[in-house]
N, C-alpha and C. Protein backbone atom coordinates (compact mmCIF):
# COMPACT_ATOMS: atom_id res chain seq x y z
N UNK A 1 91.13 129.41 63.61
CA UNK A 1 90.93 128.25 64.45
C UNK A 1 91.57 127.02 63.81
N UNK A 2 91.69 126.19 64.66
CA UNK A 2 92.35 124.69 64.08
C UNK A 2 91.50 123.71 64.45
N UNK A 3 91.92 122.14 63.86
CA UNK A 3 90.96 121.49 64.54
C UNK A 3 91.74 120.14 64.75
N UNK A 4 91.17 119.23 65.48
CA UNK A 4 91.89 118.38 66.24
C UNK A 4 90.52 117.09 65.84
N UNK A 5 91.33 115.88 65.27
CA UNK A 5 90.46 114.61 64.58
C UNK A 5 90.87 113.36 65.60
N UNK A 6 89.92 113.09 66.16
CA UNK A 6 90.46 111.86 67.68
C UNK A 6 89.50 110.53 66.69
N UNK A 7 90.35 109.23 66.91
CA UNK A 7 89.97 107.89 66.62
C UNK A 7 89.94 107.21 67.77
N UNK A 8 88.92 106.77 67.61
CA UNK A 8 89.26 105.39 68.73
C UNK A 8 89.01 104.12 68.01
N UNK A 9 89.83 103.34 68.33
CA UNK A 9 89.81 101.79 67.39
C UNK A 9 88.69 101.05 67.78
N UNK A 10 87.99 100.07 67.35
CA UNK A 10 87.41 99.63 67.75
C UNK A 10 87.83 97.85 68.50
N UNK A 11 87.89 98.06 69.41
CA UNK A 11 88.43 96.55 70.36
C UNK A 11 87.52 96.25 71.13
N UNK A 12 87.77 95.20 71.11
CA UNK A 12 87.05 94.37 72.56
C UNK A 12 87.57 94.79 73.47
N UNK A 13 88.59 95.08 73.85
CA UNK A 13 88.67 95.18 75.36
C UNK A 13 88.84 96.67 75.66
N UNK A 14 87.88 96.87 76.76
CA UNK A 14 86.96 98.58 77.34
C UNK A 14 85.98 98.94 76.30
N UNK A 15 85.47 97.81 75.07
CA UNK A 15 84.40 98.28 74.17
C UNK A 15 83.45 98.85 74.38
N UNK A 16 82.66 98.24 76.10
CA UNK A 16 81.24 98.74 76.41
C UNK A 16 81.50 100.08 77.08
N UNK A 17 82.72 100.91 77.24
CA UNK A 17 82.91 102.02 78.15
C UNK A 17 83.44 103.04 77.34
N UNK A 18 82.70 103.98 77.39
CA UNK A 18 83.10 104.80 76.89
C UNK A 18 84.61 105.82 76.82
N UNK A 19 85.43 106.39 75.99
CA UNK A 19 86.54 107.22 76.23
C UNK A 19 86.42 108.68 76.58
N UNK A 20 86.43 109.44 77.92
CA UNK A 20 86.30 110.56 77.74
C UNK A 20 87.46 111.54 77.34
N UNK A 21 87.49 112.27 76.57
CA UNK A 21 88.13 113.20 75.92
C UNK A 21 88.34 114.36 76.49
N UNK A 22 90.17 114.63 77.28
CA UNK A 22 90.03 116.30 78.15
C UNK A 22 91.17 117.13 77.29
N UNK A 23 91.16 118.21 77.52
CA UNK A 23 91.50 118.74 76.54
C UNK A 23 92.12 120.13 77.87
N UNK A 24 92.79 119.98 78.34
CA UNK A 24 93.79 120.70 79.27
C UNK A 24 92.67 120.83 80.26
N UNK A 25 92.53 119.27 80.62
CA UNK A 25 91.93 118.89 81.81
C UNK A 25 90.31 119.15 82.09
N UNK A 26 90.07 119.98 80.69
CA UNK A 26 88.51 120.29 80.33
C UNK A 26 87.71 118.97 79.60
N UNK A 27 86.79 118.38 79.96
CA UNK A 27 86.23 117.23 79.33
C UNK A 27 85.51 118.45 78.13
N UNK A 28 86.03 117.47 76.93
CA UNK A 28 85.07 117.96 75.67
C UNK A 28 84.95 117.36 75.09
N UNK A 29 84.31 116.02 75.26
CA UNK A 29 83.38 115.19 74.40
C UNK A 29 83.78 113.64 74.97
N UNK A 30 83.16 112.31 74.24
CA UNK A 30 82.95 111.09 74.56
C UNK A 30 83.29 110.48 72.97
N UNK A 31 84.00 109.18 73.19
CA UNK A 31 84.15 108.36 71.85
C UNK A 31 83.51 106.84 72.42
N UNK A 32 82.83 106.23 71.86
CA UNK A 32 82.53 104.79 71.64
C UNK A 32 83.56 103.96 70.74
N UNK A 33 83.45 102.83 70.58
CA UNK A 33 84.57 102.08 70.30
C UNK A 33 84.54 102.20 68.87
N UNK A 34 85.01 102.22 67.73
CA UNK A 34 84.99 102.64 66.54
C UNK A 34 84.71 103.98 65.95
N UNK A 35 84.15 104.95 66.74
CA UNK A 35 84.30 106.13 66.49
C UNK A 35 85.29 107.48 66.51
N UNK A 36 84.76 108.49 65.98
CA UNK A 36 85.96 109.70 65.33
C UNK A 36 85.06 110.63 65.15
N UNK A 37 85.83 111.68 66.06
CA UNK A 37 85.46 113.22 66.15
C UNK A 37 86.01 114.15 65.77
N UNK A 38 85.36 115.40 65.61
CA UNK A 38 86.30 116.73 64.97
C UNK A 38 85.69 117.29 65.81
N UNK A 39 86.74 118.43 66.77
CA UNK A 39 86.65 119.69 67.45
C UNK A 39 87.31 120.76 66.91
N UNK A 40 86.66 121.58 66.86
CA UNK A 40 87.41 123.06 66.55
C UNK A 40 88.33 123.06 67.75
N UNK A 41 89.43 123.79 67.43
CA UNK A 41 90.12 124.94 68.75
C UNK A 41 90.59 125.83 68.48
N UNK A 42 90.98 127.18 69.49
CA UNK A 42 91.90 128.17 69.11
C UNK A 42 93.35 127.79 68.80
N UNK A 43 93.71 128.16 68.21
CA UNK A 43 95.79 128.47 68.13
C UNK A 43 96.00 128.18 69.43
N UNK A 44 96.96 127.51 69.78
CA UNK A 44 97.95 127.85 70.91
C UNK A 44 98.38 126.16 71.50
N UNK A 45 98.78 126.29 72.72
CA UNK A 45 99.19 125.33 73.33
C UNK A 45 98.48 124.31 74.26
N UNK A 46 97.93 122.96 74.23
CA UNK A 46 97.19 121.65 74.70
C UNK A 46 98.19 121.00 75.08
N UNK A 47 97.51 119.95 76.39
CA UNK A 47 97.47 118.45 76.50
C UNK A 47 96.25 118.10 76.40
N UNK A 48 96.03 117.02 75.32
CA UNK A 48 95.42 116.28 75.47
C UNK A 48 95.48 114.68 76.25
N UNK A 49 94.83 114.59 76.77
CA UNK A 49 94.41 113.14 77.56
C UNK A 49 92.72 112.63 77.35
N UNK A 50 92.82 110.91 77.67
CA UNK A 50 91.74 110.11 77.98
C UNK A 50 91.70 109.73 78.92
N UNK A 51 90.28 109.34 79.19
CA UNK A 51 89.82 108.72 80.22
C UNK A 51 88.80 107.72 80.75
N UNK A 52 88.97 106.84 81.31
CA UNK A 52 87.46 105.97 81.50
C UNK A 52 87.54 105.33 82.40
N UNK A 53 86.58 105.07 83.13
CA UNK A 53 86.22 104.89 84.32
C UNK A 53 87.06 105.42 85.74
N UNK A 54 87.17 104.73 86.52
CA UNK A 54 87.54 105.89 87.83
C UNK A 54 89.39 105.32 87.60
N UNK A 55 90.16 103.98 86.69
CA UNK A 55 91.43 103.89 86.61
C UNK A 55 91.86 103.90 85.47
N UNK A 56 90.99 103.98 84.53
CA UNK A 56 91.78 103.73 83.08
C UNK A 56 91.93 105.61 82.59
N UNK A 57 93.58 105.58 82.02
CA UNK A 57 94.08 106.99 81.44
C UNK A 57 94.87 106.40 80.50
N UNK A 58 95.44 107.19 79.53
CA UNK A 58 96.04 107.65 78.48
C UNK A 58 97.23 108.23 79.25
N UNK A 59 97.82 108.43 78.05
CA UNK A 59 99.48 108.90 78.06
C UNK A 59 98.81 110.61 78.09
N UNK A 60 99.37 111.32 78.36
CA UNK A 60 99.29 112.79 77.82
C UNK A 60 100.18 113.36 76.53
N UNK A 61 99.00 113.84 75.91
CA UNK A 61 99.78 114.13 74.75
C UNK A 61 99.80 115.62 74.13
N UNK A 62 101.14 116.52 74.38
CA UNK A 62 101.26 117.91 74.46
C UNK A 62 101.72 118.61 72.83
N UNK A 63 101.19 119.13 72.27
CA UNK A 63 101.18 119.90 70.94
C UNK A 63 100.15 121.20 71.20
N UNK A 64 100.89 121.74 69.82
CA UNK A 64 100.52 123.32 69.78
C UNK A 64 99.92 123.05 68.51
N UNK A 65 98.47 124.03 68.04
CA UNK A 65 98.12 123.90 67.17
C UNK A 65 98.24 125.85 66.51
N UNK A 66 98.16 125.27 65.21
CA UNK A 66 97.91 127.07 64.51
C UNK A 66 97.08 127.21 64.13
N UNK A 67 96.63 128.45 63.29
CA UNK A 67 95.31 128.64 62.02
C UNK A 67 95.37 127.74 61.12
N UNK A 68 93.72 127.46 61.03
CA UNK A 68 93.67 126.90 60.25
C UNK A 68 94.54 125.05 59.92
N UNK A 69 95.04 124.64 60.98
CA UNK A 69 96.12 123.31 61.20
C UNK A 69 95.03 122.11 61.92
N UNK A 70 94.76 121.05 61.13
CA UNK A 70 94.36 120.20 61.67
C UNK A 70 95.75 118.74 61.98
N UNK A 71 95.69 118.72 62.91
CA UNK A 71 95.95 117.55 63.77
C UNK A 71 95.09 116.21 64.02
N UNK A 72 95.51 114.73 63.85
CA UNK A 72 95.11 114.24 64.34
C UNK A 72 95.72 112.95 64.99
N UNK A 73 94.62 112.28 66.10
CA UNK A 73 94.84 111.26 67.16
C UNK A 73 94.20 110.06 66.95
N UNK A 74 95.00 108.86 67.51
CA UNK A 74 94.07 108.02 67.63
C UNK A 74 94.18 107.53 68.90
N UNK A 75 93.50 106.45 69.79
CA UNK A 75 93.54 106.12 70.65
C UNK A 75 92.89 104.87 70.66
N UNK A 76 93.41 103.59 71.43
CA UNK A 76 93.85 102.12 71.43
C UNK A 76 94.09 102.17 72.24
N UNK A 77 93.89 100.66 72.89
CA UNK A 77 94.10 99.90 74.30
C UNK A 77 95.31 99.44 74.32
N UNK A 78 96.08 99.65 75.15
CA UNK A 78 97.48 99.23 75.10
C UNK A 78 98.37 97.90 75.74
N UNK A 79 98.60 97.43 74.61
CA UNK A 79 98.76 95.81 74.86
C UNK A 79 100.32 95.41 75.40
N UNK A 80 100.28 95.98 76.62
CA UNK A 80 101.59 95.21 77.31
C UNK A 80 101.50 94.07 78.96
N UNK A 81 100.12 94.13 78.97
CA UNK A 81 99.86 92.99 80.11
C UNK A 81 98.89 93.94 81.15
N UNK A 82 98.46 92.66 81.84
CA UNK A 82 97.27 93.26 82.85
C UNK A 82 97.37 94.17 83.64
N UNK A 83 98.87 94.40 84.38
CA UNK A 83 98.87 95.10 85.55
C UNK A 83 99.41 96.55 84.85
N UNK A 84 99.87 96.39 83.51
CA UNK A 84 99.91 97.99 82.56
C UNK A 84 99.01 98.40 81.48
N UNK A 85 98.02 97.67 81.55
CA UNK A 85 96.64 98.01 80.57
C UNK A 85 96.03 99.85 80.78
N UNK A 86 96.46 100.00 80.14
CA UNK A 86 95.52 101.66 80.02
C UNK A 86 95.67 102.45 78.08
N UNK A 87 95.27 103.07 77.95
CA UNK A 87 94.82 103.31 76.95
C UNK A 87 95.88 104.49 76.42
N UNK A 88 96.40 103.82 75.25
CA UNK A 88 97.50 104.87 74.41
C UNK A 88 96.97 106.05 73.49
N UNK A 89 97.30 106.55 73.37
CA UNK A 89 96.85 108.15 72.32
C UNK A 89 98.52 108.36 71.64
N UNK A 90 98.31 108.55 70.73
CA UNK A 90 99.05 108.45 69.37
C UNK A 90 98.79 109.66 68.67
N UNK A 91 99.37 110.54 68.14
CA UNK A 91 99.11 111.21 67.34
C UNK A 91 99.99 110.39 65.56
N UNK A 92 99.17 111.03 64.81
CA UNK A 92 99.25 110.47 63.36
C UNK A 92 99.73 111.48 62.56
């Protein structure tokens, strides 16, 4: 198995809302604003994406993981103006 380490920064802006975490469109888990998770997964091929509320998404972000291979993400509010505000995912 591998595992996959998600950040979320902590900002003011979308602080009180939570990030949901999908994982080839499967929700598997929630981040608050300064927090960081570890999921196991099998080997093979993901997108990961975020999400919050019924308009805010993330970029999609597509990697393959192996045995034993940890990966990780962070995810930040993305600062290019109001009418393109949604939330970036980065891998590190």
């Amino acid at each position: 198995m591998g595992k996959i380490i998600i950040h979320r920064k902590n900002e003011v802006i979308y602080k009180m809302m939570k990030f949901h975490v999908y994982l080839n469109d499967k929700k598997i888990g929630s981040l608050q604003a300064g927090e960081t998770t570890a999921i196991q997964i099998e080997e093979g091929g993901y997108i990961l994406r975020i999400k919050s509320g019924l308009f805010i998404r993330s970029n999609e972000l597509k990697f393959t993981i192996a045995p034993n291979e940890t990966k990780k993400f962070v995810a930040e509010y993305f600062k290019k103006g109001f009418l393109k505000s949604f939330i970036q995912l980065k891998q590190l």
